[in-house]
PDB file of N, CA and C in Angstrom:
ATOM      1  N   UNK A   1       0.816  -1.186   0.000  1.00  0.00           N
ATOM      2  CA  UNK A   1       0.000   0.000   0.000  1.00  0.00           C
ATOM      3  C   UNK A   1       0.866   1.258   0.000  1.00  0.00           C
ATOM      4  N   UNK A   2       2.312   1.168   0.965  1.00  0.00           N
ATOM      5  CA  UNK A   2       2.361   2.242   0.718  1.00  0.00           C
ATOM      6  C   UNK A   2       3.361   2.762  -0.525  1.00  0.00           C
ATOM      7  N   UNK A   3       3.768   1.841  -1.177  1.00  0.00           N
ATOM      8  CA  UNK A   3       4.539   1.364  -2.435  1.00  0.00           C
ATOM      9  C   UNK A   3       3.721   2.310  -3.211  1.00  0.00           C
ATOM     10  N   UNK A   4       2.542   1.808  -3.773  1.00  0.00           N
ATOM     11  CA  UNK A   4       1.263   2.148  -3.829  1.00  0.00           C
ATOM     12  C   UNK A   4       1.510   3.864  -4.259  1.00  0.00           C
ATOM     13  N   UNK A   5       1.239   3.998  -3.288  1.00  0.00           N
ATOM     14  CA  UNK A   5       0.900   5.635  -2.704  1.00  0.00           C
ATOM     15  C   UNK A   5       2.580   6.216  -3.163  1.00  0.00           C
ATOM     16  N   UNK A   6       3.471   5.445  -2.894  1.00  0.00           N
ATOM     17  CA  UNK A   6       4.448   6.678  -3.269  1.00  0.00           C
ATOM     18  C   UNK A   6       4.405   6.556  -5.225  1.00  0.00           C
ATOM     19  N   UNK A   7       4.474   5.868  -5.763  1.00  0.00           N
ATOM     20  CA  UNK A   7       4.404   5.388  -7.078  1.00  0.00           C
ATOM     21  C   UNK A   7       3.537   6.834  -7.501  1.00  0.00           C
ATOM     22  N   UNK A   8       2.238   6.850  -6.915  1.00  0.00           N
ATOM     23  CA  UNK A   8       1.174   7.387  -7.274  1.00  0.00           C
ATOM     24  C   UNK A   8       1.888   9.100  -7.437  1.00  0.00           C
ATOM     25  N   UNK A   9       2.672   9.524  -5.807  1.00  0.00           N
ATOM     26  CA  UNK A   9       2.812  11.039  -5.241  1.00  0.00           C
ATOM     27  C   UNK A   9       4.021  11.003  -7.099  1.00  0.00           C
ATOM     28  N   UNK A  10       5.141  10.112  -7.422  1.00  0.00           N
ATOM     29  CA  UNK A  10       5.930  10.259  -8.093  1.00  0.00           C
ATOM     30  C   UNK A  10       5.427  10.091  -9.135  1.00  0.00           C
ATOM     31  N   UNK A  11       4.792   9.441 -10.140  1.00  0.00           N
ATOM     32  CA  UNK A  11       3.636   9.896 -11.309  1.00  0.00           C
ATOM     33  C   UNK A  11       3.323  11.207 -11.110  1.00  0.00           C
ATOM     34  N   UNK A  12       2.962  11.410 -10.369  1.00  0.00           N
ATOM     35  CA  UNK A  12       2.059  13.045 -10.566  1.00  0.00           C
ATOM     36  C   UNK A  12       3.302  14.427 -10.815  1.00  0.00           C
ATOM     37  N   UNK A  13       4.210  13.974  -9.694  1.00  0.00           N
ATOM     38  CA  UNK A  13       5.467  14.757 -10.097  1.00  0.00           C
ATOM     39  C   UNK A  13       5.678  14.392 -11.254  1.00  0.00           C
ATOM     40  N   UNK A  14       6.231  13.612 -12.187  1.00  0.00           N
ATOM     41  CA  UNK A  14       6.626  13.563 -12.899  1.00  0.00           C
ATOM     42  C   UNK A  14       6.048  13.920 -14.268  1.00  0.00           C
ATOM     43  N   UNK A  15       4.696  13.828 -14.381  1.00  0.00           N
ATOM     44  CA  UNK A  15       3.578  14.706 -15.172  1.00  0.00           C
ATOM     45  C   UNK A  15       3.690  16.175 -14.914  1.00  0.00           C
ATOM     46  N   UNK A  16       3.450  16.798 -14.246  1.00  0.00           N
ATOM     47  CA  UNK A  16       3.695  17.970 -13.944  1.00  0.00           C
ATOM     48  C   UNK A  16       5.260  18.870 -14.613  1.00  0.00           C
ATOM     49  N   UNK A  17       6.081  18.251 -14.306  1.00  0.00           N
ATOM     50  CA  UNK A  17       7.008  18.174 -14.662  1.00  0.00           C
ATOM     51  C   UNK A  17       7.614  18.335 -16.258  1.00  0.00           C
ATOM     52  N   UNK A  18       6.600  17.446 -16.455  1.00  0.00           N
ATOM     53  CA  UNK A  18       6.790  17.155 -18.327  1.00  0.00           C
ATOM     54  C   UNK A  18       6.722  18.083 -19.044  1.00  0.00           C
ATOM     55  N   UNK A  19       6.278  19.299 -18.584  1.00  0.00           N
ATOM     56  CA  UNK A  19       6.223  20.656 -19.929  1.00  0.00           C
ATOM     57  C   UNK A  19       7.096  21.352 -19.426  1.00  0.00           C
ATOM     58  N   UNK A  20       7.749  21.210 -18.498  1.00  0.00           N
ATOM     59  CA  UNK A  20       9.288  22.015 -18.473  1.00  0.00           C
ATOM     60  C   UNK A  20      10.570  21.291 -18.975  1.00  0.00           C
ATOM     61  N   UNK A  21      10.533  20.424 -19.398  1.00  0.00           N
ATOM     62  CA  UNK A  21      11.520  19.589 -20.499  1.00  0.00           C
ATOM     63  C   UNK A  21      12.620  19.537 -19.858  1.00  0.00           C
ATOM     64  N   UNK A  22      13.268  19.011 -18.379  1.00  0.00           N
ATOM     65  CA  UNK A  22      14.518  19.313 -18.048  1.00  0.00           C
ATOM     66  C   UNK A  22      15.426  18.310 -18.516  1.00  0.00           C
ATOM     67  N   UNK A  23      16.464  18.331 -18.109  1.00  0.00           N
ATOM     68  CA  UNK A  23      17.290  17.196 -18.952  1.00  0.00           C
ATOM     69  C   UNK A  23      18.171  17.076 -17.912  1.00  0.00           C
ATOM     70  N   UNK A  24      18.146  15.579 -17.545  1.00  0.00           N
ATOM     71  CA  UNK A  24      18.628  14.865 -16.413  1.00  0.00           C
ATOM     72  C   UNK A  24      19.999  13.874 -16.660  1.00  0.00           C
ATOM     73  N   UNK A  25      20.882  14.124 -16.124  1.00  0.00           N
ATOM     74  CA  UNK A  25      22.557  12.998 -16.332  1.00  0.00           C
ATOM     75  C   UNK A  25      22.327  12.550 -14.786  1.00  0.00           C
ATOM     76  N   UNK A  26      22.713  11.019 -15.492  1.00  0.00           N
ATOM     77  CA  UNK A  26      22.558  10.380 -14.314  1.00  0.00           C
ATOM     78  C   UNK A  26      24.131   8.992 -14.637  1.00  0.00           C
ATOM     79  N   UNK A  27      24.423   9.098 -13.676  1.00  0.00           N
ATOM     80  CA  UNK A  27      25.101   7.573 -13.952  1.00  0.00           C
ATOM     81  C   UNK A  27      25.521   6.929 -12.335  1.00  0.00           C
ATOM     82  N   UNK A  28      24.637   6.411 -11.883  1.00  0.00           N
ATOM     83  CA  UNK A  28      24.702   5.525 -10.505  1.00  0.00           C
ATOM     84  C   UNK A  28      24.502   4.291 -10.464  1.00  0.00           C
ATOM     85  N   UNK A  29      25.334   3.592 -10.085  1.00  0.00           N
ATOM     86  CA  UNK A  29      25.521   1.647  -9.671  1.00  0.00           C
ATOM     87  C   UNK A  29      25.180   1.563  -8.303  1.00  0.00           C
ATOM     88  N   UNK A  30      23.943   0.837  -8.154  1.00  0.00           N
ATOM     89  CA  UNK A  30      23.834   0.478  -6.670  1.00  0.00           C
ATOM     90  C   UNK A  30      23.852   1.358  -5.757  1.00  0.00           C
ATOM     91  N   UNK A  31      22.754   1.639  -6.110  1.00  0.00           N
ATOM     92  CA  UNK A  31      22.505   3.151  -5.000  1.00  0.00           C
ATOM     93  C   UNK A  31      21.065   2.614  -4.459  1.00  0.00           C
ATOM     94  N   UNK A  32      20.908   3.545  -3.311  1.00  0.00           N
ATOM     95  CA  UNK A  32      19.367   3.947  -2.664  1.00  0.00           C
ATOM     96  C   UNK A  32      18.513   4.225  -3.718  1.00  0.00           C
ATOM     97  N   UNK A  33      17.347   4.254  -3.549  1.00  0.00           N
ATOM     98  CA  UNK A  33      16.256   5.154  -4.474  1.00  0.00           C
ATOM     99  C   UNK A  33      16.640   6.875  -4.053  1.00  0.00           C
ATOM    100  N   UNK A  34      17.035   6.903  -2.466  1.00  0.00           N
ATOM    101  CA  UNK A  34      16.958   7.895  -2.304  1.00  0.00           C
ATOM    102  C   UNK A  34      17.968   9.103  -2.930  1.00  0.00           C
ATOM    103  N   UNK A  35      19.057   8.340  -2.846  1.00  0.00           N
ATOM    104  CA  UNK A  35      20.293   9.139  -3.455  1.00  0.00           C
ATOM    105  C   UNK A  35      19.761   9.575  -4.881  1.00  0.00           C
ATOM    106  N   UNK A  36      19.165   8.625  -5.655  1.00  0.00           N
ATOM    107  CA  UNK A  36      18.927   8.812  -7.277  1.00  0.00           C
ATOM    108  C   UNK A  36      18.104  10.216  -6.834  1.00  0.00           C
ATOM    109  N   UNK A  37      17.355  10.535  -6.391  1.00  0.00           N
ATOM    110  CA  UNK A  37      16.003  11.326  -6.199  1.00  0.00           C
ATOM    111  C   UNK A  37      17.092  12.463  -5.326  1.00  0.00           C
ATOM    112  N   UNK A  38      17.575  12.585  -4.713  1.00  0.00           N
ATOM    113  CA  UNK A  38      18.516  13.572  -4.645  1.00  0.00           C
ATOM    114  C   UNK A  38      19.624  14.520  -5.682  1.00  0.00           C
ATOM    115  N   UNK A  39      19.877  13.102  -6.051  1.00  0.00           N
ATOM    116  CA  UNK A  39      20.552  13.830  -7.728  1.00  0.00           C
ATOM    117  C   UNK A  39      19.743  14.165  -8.500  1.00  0.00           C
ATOM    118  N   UNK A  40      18.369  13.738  -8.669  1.00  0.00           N
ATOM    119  CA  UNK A  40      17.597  14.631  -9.343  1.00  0.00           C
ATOM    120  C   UNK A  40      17.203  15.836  -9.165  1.00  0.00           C
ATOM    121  N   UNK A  41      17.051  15.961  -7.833  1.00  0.00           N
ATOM    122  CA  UNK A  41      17.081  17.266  -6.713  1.00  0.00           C
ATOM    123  C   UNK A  41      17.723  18.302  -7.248  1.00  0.00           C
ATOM    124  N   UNK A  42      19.008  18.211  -7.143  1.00  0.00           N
ATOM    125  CA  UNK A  42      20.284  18.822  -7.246  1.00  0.00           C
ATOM    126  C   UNK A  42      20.163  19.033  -8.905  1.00  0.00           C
ATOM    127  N   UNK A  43      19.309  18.811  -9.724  1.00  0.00           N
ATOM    128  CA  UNK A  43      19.939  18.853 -11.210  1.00  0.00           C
ATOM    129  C   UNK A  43      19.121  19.812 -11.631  1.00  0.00           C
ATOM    130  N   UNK A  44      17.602  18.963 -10.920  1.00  0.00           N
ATOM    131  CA  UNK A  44      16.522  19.989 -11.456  1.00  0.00           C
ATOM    132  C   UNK A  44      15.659  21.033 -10.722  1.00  0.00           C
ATOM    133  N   UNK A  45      15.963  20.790  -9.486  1.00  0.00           N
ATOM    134  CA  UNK A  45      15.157  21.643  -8.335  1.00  0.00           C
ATOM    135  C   UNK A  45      13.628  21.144  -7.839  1.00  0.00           C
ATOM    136  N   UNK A  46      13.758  19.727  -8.669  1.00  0.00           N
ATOM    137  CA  UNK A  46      12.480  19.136  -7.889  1.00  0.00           C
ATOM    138  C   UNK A  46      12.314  18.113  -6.832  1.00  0.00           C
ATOM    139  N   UNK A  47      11.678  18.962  -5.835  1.00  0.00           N
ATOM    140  CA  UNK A  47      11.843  17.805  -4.869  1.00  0.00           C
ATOM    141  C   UNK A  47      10.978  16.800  -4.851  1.00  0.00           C
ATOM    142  N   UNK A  48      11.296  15.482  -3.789  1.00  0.00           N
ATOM    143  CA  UNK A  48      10.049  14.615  -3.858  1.00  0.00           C
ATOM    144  C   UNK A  48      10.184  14.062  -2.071  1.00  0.00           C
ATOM    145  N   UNK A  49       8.557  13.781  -1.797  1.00  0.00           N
ATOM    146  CA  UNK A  49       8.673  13.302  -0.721  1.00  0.00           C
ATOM    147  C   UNK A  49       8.478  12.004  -0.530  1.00  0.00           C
ATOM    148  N   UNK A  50       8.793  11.250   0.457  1.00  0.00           N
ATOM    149  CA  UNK A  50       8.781  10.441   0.759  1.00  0.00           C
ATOM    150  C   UNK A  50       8.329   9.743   2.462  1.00  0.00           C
ATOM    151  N   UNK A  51       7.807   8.355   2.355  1.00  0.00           N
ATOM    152  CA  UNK A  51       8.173   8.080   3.715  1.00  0.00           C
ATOM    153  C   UNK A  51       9.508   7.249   4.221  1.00  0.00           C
ATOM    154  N   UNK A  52      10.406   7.451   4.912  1.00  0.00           N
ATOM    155  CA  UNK A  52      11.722   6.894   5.231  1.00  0.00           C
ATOM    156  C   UNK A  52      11.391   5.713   5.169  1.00  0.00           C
ATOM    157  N   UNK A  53      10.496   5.027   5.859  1.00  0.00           N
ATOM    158  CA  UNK A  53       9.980   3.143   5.906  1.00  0.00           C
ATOM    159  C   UNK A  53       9.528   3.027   4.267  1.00  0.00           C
ATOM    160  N   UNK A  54       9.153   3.711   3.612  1.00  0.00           N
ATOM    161  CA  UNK A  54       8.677   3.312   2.632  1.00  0.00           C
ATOM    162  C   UNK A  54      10.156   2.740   1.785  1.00  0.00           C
ATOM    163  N   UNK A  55      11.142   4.063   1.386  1.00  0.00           N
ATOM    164  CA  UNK A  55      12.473   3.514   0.655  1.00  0.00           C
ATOM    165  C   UNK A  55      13.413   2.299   1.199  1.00  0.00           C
ATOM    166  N   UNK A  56      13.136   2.394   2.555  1.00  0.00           N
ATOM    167  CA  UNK A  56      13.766   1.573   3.201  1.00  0.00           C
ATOM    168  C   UNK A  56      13.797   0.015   2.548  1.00  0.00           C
ATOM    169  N   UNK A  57      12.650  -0.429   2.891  1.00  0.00           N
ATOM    170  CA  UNK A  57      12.345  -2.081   1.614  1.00  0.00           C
ATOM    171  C   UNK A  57      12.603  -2.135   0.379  1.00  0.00           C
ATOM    172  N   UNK A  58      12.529  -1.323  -0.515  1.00  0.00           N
ATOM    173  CA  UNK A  58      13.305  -1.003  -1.836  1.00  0.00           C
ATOM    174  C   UNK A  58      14.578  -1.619  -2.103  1.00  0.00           C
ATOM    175  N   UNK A  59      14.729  -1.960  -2.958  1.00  0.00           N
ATOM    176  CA  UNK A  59      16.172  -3.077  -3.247  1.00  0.00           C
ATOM    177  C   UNK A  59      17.153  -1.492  -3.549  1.00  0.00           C
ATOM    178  N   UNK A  60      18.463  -1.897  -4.025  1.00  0.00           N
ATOM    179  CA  UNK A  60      19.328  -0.848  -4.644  1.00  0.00           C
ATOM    180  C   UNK A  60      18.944  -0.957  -6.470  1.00  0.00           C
ATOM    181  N   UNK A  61      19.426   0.457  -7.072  1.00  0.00           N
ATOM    182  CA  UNK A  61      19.314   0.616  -8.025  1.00  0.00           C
ATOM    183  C   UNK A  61      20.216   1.465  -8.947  1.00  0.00           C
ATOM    184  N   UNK A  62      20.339   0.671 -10.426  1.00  0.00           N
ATOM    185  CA  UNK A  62      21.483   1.444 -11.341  1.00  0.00           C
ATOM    186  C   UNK A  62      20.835   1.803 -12.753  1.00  0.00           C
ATOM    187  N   UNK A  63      21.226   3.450 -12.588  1.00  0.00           N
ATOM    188  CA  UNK A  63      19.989   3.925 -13.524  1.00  0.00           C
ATOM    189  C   UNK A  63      21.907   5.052 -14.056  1.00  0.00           C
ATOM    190  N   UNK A  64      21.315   4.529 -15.606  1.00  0.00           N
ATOM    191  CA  UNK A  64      22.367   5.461 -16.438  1.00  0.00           C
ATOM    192  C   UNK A  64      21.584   6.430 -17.505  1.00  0.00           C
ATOM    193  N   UNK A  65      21.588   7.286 -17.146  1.00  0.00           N
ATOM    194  CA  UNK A  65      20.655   8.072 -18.183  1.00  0.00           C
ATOM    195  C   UNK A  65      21.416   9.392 -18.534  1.00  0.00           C
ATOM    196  N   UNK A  66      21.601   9.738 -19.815  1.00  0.00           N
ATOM    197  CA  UNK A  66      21.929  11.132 -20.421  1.00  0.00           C
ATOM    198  C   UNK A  66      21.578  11.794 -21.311  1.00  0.00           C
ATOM    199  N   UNK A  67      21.083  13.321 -20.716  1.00  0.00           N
ATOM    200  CA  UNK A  67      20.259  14.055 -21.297  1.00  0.00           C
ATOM    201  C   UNK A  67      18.875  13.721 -21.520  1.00  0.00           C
ATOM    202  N   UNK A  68      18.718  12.566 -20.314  1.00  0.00           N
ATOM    203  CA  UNK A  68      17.167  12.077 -20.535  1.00  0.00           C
ATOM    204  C   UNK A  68      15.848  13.146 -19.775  1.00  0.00           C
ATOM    205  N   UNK A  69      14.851  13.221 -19.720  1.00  0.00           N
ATOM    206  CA  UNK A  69      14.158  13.985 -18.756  1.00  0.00           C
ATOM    207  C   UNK A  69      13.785  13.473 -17.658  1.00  0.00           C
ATOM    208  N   UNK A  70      13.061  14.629 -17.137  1.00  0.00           N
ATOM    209  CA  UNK A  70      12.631  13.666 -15.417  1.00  0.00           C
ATOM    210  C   UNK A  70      11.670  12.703 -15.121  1.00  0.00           C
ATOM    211  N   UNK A  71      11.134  12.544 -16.350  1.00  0.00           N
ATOM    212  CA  UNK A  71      10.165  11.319 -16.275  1.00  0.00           C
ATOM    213  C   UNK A  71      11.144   9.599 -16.859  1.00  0.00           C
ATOM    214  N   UNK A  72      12.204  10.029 -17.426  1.00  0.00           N
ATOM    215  CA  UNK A  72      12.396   8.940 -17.625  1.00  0.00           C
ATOM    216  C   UNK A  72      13.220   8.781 -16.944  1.00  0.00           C
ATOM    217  N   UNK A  73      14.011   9.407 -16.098  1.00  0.00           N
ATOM    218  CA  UNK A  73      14.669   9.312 -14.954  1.00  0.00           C
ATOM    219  C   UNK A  73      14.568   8.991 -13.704  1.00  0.00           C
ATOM    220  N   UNK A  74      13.148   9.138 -13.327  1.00  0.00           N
ATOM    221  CA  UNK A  74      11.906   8.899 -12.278  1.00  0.00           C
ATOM    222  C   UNK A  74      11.913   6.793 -12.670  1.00  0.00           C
ATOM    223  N   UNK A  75      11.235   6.930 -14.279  1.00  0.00           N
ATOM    224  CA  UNK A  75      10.554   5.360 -14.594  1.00  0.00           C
ATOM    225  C   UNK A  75      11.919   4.463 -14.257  1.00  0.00           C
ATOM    226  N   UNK A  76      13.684   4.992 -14.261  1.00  0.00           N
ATOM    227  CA  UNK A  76      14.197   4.044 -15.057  1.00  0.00           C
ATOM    228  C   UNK A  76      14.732   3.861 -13.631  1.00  0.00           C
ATOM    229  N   UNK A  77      14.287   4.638 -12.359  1.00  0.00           N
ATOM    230  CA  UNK A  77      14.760   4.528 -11.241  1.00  0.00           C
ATOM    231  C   UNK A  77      13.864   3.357 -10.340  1.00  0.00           C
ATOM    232  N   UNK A  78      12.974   3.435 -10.968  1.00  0.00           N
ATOM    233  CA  UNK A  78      11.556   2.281 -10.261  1.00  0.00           C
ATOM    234  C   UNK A  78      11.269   1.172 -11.492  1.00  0.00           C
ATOM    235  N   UNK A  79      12.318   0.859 -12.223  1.00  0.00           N
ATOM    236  CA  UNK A  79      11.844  -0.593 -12.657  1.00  0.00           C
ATOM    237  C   UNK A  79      11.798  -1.219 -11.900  1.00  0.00           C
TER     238      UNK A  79
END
């Protein structure tokens, strides 16, 4: 459920998002979700919230993306 619910809060960011066209470099091996979503932070000025228990169960993740936007930077972080 609450998988769920964050999926949902990060869709909506990431729609929103979509008509400002930012362009996101990414290249991380085995990271947090959270770190990825920080470097997105830091690139584009969007934040996202979260619940700490929620990222916590989340496996690690390696997302290489360049010059991609924040939606596909968001999807390629939650396969």
């Amino acid at each position: 459920m609450r998988l769920t619910a964050f999926l949902i809060i990060i869709s909506t960011l990431s729609i929103s998002a979509k008509s400002y066209s930012q362009k996101v470099n990414l290249l991380l091996h085995n990271v947090p979700v959270e770190q990825v979503f920080r470097q997105i932070r830091e690139q584009t000025g969007y934040s996202f919230l979260w619940a700490q228990q929620t990222l916590k169960d989340l496996p690690l993740v390696s997302v290489s993306i360049h010059d991609g936007s924040l939606k596909d930077a968001v999807k390629s972080c939650l396969k």
